[in-house]
Protein backbone atom coordinates (compact mmCIF):
# COMPACT_ATOMS: atom_id res chain seq x y z
CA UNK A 1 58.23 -80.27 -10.97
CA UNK A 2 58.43 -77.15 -9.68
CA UNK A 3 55.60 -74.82 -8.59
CA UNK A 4 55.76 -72.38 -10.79
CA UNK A 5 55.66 -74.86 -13.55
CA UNK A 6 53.11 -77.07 -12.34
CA UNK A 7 50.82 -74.06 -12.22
CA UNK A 8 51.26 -73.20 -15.56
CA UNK A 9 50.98 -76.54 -16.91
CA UNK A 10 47.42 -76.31 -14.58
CA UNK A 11 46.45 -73.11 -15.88
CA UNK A 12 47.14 -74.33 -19.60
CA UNK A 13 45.16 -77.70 -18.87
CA UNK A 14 42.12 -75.89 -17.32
CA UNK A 15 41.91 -73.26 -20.13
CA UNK A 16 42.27 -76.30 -22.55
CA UNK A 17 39.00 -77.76 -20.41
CA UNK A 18 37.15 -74.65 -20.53
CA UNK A 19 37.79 -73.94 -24.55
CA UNK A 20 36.24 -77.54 -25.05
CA UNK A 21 33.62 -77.81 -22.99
CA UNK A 22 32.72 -74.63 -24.25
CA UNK A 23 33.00 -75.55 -27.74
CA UNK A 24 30.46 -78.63 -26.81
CA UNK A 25 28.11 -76.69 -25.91
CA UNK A 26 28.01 -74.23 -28.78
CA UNK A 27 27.84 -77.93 -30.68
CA UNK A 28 25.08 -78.92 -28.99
CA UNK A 29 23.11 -76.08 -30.26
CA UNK A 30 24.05 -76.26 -33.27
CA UNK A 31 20.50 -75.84 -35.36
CA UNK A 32 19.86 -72.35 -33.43
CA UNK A 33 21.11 -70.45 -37.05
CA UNK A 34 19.01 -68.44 -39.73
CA UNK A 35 18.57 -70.99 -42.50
CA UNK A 36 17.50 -70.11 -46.20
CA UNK A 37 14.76 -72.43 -46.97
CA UNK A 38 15.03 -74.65 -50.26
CA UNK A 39 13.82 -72.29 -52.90
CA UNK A 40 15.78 -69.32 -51.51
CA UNK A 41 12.03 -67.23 -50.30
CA UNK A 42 12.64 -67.19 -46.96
CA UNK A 43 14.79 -67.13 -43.78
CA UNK A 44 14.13 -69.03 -40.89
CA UNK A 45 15.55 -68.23 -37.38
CA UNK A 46 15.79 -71.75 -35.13
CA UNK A 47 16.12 -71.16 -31.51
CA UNK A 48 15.23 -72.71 -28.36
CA UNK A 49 12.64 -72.06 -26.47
CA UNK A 50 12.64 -71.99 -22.59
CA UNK A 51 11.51 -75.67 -22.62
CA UNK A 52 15.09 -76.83 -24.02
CA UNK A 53 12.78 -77.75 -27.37
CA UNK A 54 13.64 -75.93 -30.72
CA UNK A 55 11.15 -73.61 -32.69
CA UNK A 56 11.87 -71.54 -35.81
CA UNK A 57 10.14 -68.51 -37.11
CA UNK A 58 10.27 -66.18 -40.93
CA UNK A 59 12.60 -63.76 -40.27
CA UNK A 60 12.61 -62.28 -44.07
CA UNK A 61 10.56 -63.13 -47.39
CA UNK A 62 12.25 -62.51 -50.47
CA UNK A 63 8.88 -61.24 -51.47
CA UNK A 64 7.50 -59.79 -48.40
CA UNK A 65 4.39 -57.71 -50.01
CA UNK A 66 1.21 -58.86 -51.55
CA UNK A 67 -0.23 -57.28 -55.05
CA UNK A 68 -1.44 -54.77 -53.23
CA UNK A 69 1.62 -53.31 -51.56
CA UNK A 70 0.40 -54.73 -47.60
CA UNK A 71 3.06 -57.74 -45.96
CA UNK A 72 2.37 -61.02 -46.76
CA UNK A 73 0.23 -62.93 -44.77
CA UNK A 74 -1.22 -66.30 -43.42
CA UNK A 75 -4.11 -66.45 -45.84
CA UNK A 76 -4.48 -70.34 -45.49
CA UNK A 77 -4.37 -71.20 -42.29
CA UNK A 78 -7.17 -73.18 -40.53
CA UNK A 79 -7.64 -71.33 -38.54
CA UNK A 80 -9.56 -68.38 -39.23
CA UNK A 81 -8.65 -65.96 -36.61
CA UNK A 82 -5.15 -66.04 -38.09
CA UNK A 83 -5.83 -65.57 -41.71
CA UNK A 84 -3.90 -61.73 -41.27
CA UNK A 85 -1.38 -62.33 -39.35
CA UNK A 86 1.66 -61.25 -40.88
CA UNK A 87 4.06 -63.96 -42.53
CA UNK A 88 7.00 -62.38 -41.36
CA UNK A 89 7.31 -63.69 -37.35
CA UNK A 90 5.52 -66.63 -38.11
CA UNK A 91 6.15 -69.73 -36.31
CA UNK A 92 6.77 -72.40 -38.70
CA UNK A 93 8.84 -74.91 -36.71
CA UNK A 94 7.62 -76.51 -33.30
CA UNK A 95 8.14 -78.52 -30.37
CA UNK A 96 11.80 -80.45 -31.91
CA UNK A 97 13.55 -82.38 -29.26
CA UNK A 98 17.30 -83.23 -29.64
CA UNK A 99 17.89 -87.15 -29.87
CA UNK A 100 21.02 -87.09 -30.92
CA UNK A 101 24.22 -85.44 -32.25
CA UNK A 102 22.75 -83.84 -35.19
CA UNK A 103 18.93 -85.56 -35.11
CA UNK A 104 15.91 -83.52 -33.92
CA UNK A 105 12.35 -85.17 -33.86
CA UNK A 106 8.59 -84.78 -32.14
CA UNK A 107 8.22 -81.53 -33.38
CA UNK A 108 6.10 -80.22 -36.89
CA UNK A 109 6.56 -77.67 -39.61
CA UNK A 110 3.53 -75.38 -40.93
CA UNK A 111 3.87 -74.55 -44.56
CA UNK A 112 1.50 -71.27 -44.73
CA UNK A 113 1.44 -71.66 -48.80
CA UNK A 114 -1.19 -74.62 -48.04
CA UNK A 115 -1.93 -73.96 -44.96
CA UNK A 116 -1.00 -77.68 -44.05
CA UNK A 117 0.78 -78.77 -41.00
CA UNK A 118 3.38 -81.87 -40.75
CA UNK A 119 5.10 -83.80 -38.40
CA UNK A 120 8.72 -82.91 -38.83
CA UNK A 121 12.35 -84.41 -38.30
CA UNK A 122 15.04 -82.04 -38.52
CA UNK A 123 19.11 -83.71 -39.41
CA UNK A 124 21.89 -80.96 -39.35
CA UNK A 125 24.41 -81.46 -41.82
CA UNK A 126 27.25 -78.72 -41.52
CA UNK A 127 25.70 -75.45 -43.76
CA UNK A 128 22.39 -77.62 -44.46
CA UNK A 129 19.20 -78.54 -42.26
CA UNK A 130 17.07 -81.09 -43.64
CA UNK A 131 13.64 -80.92 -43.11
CA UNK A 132 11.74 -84.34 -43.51
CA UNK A 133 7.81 -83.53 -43.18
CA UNK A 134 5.23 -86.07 -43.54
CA UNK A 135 1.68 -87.28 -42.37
CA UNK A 136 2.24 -90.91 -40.39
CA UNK A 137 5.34 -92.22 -41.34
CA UNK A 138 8.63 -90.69 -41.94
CA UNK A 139 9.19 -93.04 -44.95
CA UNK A 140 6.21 -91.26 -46.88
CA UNK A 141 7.14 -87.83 -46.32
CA UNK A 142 9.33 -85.20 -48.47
CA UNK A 143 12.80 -84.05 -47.45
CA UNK A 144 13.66 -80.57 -48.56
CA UNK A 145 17.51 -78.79 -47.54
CA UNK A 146 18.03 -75.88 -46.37
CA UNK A 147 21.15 -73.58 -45.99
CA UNK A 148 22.99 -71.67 -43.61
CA UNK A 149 22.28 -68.12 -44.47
CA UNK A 150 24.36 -66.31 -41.94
């Protein structure tokens, strides 16, 4: 083969290498979106944090004011100290480890309309993210779907 061929068959096989492994990666990471949660109220922005573990905050309410015209905020939390924080910037998702292609686990979701925190799997499904909280077992817990909203 000549040289001037083999280094264009080299040049195509290395940008071939490059376009998948960078395509892999993008896979990997595949969760760090803006989701719609089930009911359409909300956006949530997954990303990872500097740990290599996934969080997710509200990026947008579809109601984002109270009665009386101030932002929404985290009225039932235990905590009492964080009763007015806002609900928009709220971090809702924590601590998710990836354990497989489209399975992340260890981590727990804070619903701030009870003010309850659960442990939490996450499965990515194409547009959807299911969210599987629950107090225990995963068996006994509730599985609500959210979708892509970029």
């Amino acid at each position: 083969m000549p040289v001037k061929q083999t280094l264009i068959f080299l040049s195509f096989f290395l940008l071939s290498l490059v376009a998948k492994i960078t395509a892999t990666a993008q896979a990997a990471d595949q969760i760090e979106r803006t989701w719609y949660n089930e009911r359409l109220t909300a956006k949530i922005q997954v990303y990872k944090g500097t740990d290599g573990k996934f969080f997710g905050k509200v990026v947008w309410l579809k109601y984002p004011l109270m009665a009386d015209g101030r932002p929404k905020i985290n009225g039932y939390s235990p905590h009492p100290e964080q009763r007015n924080d806002p609900i928009i910037g709220l971090l809702i998702l924590r601590n998710f480890k990836k354990v497989g292609k489209v399975t992340y686990e260890g981590g727990t979701v804070y619903d701030p309309e009870n003010g309850k925190t659960y442990d939490c799997n996450l499965t990515y499904k194409g547009n959807k993210l299911l969210v599987r909280g629950y107090v225990g077992f995963s068996m006994f817990g509730k599985t609500t779907t959210w979708t892509l909203a970029e």
